[in-house]
Protein backbone atom coordinates (compact mmCIF):
# COMPACT_ATOMS: atom_id res chain seq x y z
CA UNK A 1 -22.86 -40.78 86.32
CA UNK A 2 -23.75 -37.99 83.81
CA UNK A 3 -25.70 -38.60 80.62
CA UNK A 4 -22.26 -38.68 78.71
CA UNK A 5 -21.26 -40.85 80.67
CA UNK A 6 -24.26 -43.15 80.85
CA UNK A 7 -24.24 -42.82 76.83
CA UNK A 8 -20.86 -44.15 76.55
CA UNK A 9 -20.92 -47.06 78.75
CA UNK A 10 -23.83 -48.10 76.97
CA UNK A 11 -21.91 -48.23 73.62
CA UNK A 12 -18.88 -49.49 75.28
CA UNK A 13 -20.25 -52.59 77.46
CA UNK A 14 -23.96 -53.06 76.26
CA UNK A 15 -23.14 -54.72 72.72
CA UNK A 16 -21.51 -58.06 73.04
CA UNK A 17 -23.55 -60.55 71.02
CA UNK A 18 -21.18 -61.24 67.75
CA UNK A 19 -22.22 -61.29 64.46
CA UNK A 20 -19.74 -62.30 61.89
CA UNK A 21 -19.32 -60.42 58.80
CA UNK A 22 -16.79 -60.65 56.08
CA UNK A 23 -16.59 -56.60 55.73
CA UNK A 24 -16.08 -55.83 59.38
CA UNK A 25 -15.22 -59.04 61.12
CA UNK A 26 -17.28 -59.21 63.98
CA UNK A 27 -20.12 -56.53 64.39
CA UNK A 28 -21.49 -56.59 67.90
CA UNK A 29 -25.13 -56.22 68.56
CA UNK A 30 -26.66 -55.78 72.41
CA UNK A 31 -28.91 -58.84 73.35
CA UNK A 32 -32.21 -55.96 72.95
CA UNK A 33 -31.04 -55.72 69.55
CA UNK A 34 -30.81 -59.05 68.98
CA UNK A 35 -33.76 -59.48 69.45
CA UNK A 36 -35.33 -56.94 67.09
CA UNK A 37 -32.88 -58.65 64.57
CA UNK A 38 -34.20 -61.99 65.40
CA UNK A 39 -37.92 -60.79 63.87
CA UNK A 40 -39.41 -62.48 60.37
CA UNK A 41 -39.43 -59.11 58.90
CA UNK A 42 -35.87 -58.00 59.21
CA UNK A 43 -34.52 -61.88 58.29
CA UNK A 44 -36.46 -61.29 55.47
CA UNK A 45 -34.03 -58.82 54.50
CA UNK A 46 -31.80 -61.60 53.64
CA UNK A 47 -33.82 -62.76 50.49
CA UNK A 48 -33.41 -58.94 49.14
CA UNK A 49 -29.82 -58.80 46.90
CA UNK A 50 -28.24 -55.43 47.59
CA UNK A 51 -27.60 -54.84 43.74
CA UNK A 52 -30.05 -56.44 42.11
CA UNK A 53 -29.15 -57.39 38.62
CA UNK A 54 -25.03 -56.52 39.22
CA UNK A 55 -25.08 -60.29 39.67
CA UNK A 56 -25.39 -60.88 36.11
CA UNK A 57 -21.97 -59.09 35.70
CA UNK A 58 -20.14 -59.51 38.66
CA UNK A 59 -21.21 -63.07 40.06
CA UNK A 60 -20.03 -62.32 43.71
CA UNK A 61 -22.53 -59.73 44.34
CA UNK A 62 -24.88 -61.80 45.81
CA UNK A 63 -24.89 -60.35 49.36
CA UNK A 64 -28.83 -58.88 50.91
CA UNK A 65 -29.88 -55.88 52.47
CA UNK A 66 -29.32 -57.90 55.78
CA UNK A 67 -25.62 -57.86 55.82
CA UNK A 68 -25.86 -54.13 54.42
CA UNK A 69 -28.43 -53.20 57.88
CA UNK A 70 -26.09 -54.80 60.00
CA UNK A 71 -23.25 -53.15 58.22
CA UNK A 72 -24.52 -49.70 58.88
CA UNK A 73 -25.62 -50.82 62.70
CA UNK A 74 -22.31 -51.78 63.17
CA UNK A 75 -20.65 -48.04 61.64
CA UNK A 76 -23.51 -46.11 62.93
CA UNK A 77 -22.54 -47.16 66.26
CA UNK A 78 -19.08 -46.43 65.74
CA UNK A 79 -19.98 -42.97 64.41
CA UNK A 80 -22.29 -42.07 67.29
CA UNK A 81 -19.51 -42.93 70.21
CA UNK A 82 -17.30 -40.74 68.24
CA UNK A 83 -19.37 -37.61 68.24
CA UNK A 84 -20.90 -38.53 72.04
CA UNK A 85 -17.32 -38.28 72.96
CA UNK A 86 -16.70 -34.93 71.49
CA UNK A 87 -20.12 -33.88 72.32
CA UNK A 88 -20.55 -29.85 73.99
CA UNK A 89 -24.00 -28.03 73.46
CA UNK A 90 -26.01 -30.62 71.68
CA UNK A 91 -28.83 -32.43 72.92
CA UNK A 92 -28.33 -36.91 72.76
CA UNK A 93 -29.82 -38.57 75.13
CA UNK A 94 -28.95 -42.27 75.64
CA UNK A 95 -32.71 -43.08 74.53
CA UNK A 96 -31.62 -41.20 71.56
CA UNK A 97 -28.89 -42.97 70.91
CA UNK A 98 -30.32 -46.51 70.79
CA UNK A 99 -33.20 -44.92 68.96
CA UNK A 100 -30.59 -44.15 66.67
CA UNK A 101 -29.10 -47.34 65.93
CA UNK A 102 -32.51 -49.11 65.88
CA UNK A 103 -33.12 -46.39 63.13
CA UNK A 104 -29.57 -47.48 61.37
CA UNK A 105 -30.22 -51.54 61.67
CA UNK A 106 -33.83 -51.29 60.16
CA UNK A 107 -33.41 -48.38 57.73
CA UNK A 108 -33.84 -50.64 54.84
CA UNK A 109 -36.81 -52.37 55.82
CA UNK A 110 -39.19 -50.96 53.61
CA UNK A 111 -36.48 -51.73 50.80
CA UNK A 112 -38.09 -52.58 47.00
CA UNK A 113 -36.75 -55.59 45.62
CA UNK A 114 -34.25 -56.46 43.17
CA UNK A 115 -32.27 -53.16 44.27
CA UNK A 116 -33.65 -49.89 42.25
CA UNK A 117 -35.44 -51.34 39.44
CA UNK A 118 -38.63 -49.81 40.75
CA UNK A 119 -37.27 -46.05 40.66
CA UNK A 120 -38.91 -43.23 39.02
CA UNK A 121 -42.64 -45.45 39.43
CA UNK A 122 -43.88 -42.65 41.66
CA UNK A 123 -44.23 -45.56 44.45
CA UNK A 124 -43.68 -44.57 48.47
CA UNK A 125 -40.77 -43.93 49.27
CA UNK A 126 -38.69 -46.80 50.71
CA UNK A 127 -38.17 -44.72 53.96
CA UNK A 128 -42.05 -44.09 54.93
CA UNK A 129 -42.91 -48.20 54.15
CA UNK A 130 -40.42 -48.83 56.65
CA UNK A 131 -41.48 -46.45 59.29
CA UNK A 132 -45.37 -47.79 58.80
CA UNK A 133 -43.78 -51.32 59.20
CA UNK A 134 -41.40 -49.82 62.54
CA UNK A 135 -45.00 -48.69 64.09
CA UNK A 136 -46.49 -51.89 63.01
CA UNK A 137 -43.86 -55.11 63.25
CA UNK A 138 -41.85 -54.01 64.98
CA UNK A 139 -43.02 -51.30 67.55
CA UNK A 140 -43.53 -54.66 70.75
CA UNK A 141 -40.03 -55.17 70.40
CA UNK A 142 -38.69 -51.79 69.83
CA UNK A 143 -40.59 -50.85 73.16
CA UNK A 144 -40.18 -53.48 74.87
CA UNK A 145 -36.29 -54.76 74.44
CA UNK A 146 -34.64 -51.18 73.94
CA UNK A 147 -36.98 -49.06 75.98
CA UNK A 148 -37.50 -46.73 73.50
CA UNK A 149 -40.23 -44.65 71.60
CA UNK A 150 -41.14 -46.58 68.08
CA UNK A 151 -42.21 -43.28 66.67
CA UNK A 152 -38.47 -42.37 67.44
CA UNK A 153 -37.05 -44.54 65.25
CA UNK A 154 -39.52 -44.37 62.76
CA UNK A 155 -38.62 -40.33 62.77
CA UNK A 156 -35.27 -40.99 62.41
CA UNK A 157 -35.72 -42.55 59.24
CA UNK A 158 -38.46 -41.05 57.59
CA UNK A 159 -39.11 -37.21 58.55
CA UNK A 160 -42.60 -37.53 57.59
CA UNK A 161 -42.94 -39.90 60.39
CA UNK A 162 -45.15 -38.04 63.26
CA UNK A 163 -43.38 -37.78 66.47
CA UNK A 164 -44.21 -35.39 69.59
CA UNK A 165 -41.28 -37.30 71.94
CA UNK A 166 -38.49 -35.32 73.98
CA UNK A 167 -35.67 -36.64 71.82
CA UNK A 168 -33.81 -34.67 69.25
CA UNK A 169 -34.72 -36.51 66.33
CA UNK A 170 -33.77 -34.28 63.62
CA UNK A 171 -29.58 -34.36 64.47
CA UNK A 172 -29.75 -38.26 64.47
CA UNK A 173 -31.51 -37.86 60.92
CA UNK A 174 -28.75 -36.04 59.94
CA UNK A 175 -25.95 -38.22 60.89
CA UNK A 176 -27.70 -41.59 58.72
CA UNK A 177 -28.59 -38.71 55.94
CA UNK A 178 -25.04 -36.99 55.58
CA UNK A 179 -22.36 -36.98 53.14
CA UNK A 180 -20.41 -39.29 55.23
CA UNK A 181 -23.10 -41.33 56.71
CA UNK A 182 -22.89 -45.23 57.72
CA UNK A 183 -25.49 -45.86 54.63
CA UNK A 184 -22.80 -44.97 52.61
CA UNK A 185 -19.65 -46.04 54.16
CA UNK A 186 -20.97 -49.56 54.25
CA UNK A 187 -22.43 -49.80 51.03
CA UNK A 188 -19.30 -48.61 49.22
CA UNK A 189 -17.24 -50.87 50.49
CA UNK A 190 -19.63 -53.77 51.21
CA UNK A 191 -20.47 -53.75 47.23
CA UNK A 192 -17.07 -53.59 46.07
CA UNK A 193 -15.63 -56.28 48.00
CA UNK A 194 -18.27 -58.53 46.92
CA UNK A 195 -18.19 -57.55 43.46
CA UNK A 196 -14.10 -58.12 43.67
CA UNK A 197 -13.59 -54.55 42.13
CA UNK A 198 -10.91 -51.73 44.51
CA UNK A 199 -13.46 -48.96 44.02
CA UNK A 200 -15.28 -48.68 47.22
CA UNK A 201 -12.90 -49.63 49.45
CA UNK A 202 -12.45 -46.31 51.78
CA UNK A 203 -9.91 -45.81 55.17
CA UNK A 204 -13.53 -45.46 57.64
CA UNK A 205 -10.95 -45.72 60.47
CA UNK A 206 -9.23 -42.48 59.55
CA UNK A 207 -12.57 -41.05 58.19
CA UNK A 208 -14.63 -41.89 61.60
CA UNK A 209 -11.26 -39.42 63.61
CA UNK A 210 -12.10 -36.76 61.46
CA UNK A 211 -15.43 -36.19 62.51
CA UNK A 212 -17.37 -33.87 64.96
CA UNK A 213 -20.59 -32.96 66.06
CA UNK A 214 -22.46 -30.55 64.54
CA UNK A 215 -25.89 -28.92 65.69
CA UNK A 216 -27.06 -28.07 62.02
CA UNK A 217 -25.84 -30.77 59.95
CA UNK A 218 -25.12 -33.63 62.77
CA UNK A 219 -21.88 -34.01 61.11
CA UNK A 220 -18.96 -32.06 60.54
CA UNK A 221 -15.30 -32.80 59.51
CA UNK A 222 -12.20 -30.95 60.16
CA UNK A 223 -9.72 -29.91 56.99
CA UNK A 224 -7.68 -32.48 57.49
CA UNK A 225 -10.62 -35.23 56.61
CA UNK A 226 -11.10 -33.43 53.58
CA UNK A 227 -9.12 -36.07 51.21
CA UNK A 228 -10.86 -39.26 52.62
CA UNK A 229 -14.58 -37.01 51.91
CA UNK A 230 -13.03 -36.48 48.39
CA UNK A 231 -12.33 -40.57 48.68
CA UNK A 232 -15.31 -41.30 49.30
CA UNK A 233 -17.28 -39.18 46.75
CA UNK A 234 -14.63 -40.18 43.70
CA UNK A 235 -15.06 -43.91 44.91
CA UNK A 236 -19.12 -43.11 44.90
CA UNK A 237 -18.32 -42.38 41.00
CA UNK A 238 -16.17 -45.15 40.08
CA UNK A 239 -18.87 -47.24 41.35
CA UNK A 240 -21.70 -46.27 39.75
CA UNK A 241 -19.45 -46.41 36.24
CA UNK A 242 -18.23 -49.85 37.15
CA UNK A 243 -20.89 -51.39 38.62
CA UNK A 244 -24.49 -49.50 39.32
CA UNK A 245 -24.67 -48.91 35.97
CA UNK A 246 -22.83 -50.84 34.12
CA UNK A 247 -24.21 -51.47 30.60
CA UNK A 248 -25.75 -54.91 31.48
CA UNK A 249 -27.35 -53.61 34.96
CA UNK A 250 -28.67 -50.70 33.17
CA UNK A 251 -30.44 -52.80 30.40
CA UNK A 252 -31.97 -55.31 33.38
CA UNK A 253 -33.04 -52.67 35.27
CA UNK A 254 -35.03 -50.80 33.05
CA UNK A 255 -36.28 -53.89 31.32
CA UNK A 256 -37.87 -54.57 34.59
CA UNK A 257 -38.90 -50.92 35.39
CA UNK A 258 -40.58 -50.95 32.01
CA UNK A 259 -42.46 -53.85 32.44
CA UNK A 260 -43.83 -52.82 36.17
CA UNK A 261 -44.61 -49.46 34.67
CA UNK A 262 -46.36 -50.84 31.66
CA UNK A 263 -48.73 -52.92 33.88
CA UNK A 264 -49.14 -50.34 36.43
CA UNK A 265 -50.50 -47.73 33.66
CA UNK A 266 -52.43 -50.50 32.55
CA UNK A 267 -54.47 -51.50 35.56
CA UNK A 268 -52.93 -54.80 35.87
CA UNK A 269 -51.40 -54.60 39.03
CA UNK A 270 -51.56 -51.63 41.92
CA UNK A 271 -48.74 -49.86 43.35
CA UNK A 272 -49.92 -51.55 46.61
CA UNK A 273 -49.18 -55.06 44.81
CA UNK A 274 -44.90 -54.27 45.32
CA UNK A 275 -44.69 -53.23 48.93
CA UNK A 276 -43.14 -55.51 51.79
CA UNK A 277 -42.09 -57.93 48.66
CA UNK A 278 -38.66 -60.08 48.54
CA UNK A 279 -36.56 -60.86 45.11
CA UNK A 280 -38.83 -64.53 45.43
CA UNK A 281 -42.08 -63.08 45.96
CA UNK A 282 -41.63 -60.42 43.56
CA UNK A 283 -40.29 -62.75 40.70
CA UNK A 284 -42.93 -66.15 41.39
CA UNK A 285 -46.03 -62.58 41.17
CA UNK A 286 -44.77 -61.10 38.31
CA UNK A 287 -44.68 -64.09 36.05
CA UNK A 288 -45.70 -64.19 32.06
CA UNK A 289 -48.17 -66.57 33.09
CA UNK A 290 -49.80 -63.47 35.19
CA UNK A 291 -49.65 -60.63 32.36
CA UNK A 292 -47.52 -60.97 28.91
CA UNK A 293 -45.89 -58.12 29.75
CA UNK A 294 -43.96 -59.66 32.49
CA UNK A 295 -42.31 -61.92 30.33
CA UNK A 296 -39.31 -59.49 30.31
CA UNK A 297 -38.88 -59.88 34.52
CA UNK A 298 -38.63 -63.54 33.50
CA UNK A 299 -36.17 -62.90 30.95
CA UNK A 300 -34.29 -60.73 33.30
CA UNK A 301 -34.12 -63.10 35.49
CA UNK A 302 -32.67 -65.60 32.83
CA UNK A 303 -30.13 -63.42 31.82
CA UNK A 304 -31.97 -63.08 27.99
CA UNK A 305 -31.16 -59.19 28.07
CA UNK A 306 -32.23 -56.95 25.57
CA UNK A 307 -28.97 -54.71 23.08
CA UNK A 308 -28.45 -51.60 23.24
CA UNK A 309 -28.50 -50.26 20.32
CA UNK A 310 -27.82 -46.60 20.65
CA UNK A 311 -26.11 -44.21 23.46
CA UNK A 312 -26.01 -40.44 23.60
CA UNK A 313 -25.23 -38.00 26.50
CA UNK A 314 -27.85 -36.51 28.79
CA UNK A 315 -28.26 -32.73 28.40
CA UNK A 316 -29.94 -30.63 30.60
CA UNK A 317 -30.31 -27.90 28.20
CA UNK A 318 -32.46 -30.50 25.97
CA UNK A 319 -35.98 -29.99 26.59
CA UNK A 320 -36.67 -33.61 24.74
CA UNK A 321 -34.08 -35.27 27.09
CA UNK A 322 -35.76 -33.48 30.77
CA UNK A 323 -39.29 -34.54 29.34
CA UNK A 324 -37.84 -38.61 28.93
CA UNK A 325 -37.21 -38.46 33.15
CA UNK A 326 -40.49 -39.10 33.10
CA UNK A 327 -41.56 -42.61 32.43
CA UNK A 328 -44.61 -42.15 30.82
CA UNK A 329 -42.73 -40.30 28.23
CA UNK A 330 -40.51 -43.12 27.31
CA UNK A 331 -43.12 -45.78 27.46
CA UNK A 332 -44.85 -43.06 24.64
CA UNK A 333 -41.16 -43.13 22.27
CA UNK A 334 -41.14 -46.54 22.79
CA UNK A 335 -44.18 -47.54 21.50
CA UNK A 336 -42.83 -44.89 18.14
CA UNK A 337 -39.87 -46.15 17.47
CA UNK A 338 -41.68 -49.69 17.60
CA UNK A 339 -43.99 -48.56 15.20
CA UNK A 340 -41.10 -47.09 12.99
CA UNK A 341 -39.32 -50.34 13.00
CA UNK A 342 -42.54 -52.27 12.22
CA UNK A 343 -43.05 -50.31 8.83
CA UNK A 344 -39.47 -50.84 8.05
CA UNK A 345 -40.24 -54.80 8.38
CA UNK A 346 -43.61 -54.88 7.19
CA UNK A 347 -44.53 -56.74 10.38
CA UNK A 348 -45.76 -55.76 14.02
CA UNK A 349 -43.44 -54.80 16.32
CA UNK A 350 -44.72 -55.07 20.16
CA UNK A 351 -43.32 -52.03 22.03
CA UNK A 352 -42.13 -54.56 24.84
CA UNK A 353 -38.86 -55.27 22.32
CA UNK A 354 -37.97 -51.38 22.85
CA UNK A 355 -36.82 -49.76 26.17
CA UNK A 356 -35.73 -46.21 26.52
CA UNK A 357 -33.52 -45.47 29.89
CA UNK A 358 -32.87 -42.48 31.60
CA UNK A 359 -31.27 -42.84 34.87
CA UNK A 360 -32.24 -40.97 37.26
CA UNK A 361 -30.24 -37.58 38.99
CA UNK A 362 -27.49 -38.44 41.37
CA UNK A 363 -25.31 -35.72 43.19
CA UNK A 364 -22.06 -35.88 44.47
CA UNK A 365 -22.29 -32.53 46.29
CA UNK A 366 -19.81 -31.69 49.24
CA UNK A 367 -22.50 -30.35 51.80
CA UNK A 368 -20.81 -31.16 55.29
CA UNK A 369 -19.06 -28.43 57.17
CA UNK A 370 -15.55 -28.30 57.37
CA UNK A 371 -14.60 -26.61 61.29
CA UNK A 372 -11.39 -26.36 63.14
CA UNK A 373 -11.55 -29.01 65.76
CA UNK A 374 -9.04 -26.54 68.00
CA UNK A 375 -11.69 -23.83 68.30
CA UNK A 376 -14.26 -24.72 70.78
CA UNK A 377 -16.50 -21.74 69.77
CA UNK A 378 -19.90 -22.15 69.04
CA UNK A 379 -21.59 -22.30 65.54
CA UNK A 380 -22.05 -18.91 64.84
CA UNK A 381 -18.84 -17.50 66.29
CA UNK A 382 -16.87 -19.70 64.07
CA UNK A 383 -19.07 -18.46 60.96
CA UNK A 384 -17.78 -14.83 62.15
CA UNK A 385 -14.70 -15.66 62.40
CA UNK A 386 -14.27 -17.74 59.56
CA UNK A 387 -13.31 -20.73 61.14
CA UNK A 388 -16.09 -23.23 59.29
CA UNK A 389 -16.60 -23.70 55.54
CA UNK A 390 -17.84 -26.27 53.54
CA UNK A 391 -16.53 -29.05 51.77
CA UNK A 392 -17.56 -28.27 48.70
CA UNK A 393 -15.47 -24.65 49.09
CA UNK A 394 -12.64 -26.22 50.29
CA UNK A 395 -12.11 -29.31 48.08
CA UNK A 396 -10.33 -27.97 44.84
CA UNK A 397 -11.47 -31.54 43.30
CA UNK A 398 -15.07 -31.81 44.01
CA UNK A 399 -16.39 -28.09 44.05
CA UNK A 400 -17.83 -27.93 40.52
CA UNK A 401 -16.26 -31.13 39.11
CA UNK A 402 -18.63 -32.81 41.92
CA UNK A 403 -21.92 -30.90 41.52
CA UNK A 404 -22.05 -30.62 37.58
CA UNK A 405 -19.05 -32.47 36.02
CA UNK A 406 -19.39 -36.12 37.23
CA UNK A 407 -22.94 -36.46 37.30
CA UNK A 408 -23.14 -35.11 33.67
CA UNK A 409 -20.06 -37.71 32.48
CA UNK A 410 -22.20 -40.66 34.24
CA UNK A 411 -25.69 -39.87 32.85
CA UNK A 412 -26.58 -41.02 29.36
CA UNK A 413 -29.79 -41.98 27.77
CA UNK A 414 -29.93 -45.59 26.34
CA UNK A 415 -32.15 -47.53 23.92
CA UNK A 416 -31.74 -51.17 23.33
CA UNK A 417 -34.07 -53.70 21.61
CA UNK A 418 -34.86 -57.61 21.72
CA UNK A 419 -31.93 -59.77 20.05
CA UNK A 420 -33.66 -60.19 17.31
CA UNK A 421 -31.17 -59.62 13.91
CA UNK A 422 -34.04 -58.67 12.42
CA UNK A 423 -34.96 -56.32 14.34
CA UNK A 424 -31.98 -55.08 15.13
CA UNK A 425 -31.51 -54.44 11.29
CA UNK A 426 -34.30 -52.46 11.11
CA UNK A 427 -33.63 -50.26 13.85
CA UNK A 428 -30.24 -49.52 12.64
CA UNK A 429 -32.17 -48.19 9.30
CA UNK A 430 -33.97 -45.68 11.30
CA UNK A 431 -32.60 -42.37 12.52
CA UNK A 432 -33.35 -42.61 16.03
CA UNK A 433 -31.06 -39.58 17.47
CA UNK A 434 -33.76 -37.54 15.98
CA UNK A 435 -36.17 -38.38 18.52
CA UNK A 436 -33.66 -36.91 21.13
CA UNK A 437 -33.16 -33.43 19.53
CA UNK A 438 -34.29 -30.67 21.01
């Protein structure tokens, strides 16, 4: 039996332990990966939400980062027998491959909690805390149930991850870092069905025929997978104007980055204090009775959100909007425009009643090539010939519209304030669009 071979029975006859899932049905997990999904670490998982504050708006999204892993398991292994099957020149190995779905079940396990709320608090990256906690936790089990190289896995998720191992690390990267990848797929349509919104929803069984190896990108897809790509991206949008941010997940979410922020520029806590925490540890540390400050997690957390009080586009070409990305800028305009509206009420106004938010840069960029899966050229030749593209060339909807249009449409800066009428009177005396002129 040849590698391809060997590969494929492995993903045909190796996974039969059933896990039930509302998205998929039944996702089927081998009994060595079982086991790596039976450890403390990854069922902690489970006490992570997936959105974070989007529960406060849409009461169904409830659903953890460990439905989402096993979600992307269960399409990453889907993906993978795909492109095994229409395999030619490139290098998987079946060691690869299971150190490729390890990589896709535990890719979240260096998650943050409550969802993104700790973006743009120049913390490690999600990735590298869950390769450290791969070659840590989890590198027995890894080694000893699947036979595999821990350093593999960790690589696969984190390229900053040493490895010096025979397996081709970077193309499996690829695949759970493309356009199209199971991250993705799952997500989109995991949050919308449990949000009860259409947006996400995307045809993965059509999506996952369209697809084909590809030695520089891992993935390519031929023209006629072009719409669902487009599908994807548009549903990508719709979901982060529906639900990622949504007014009211906007204003929790930076009421919590701002208070995290505040005490790590104060000393209080250490960036060290958030890793390897769930949404329980992180709320019963970050208490009011710990540091005033945190009084707004609390309030998050009791749904006693802040109003926003004004709204104006994000502009590139606005030198005071590019220096507000960073956050020690806006903790700086928030403590003036709290001053301001203390003089107009002859009374103290903490800055903790003002939050300035900037979301941060998203892309919805059509960088997968697009070949002809009747040419069975290599690479180059079908460069020469003209026979591969990209998507981003070839979609008439997402060439420029995707790279400048929809990001720009999606991205505004926001200021809200305490509910306090007071307050809020004040604040409406004041002319705060001047702080955002150029």
């Amino acid at each position: 039996m040849g590698e391809k071979e060997r590969i494929l029975d492995h993903l045909e006859n190796d996974y039969t332990e059933p896990v039930r899932d509302p998205v998929w049905k039944h996702i089927y997990v081998s009994r060595a990966l079982l086991r790596v999904v039976e450890q403390e670490q990854f069922q902690k998982l489970d006490r992570i939400r997936q959105l974070g504050p989007a529960s406060l708006v849409y009461p169904g999204a409830t659903h953890s980062r460990r439905n989402h892993s096993l979600g992307v398991f269960h399409l990453a292994r889907r993906m993978i027998t795909t492109l095994v099957r229409r395999n030619r020149d490139i290098d998987i190995t079946l060691e690869g491959v299971k150190a490729f779905l390890c990589a896709a079940l535990l890719h979240d396990i260096g998650h943050y909690p409550y969802a993104h709320s700790l973006k743009d608090l120049a913390l490690e990256a999600h990735e590298a805390l869950a390769a450290r906690q791969i070659l840590s936790d989890f590198a027995h089990v890894i080694r000893s149930s699947l036979r595999v190289e821990p350093a593999a896995v960790a690589s696969i998720i984190h390229r900053g991850t040493s490895y010096g191992g025979a397996e081709n690390v970077g193309f499996y990267w690829k695949i759970l870092s493309s356009v199209i990848d199971p991250d993705k797929l799952d997500y989109l349509n995991r949050d919308a069905f449990f949000c009860g919104v259409p947006y996400g929803v995307q045809d993965v069984d059509f999506i996952l025929e369209e697809i084909y190896p590809h030695p520089g990108s891992g993935v390519a897809i031929s023209p006629k997978g072009i719409t669902a790509l487009e599908n994807i991206l548009f549903s990508k949008y719709l979901m982060y104007k529906t639900v990622y941010w949504h007014k009211t997940v906007r204003i929790a979410t930076a009421m919590i980055k701002k208070a995290i922020a505040t005490a790590l520029a104060a000393g209080i806590i250490r960036k060290e204090d958030l890793y390897g925490l769930d949404d329980e540890e992180f709320f019963a540390r970050f208490g009011s009775a710990r540091s005033p400050g945190f009084r707004l997690i609390e309030d998050t957390r009791n749904r006693l959100l802040m109003k926003q009080v004004l709204t104006l586009p994000f502009r590139d070409a606005n030198p005071a909007h590019l220096r507000l990305e960073d956050i020690g800028a806006r903790l700086a305009l928030e403590q003036v425009i709290a001053k301001e509206a203390g003089r107009v009420l002859g009374r103290e106004v903490p800055a903790d009643c003002i939050v300035v938010d900037v979301p941060e840069r998203i892309s919805f960029d059509l960088d997968i090539p697009v070949i002809d899966p009747g040419r069975a050229e290599p690479k180059e030749t079908r460069q020469e010939r003209g026979t591969e593209s990209h998507a981003g060339e070839a979609s008439f909807i997402f060439g420029r519209l995707g790279h400048e249009e929809l990001p720009r449409s999606l991205r505004t800066i926001a200021v809200s304030a305490r509910r306090d009428d007071d307050l809020l009177d004040a604040l409406g005396m004041i002319d705060l669009g001047r702080h955002f002129e150029a």
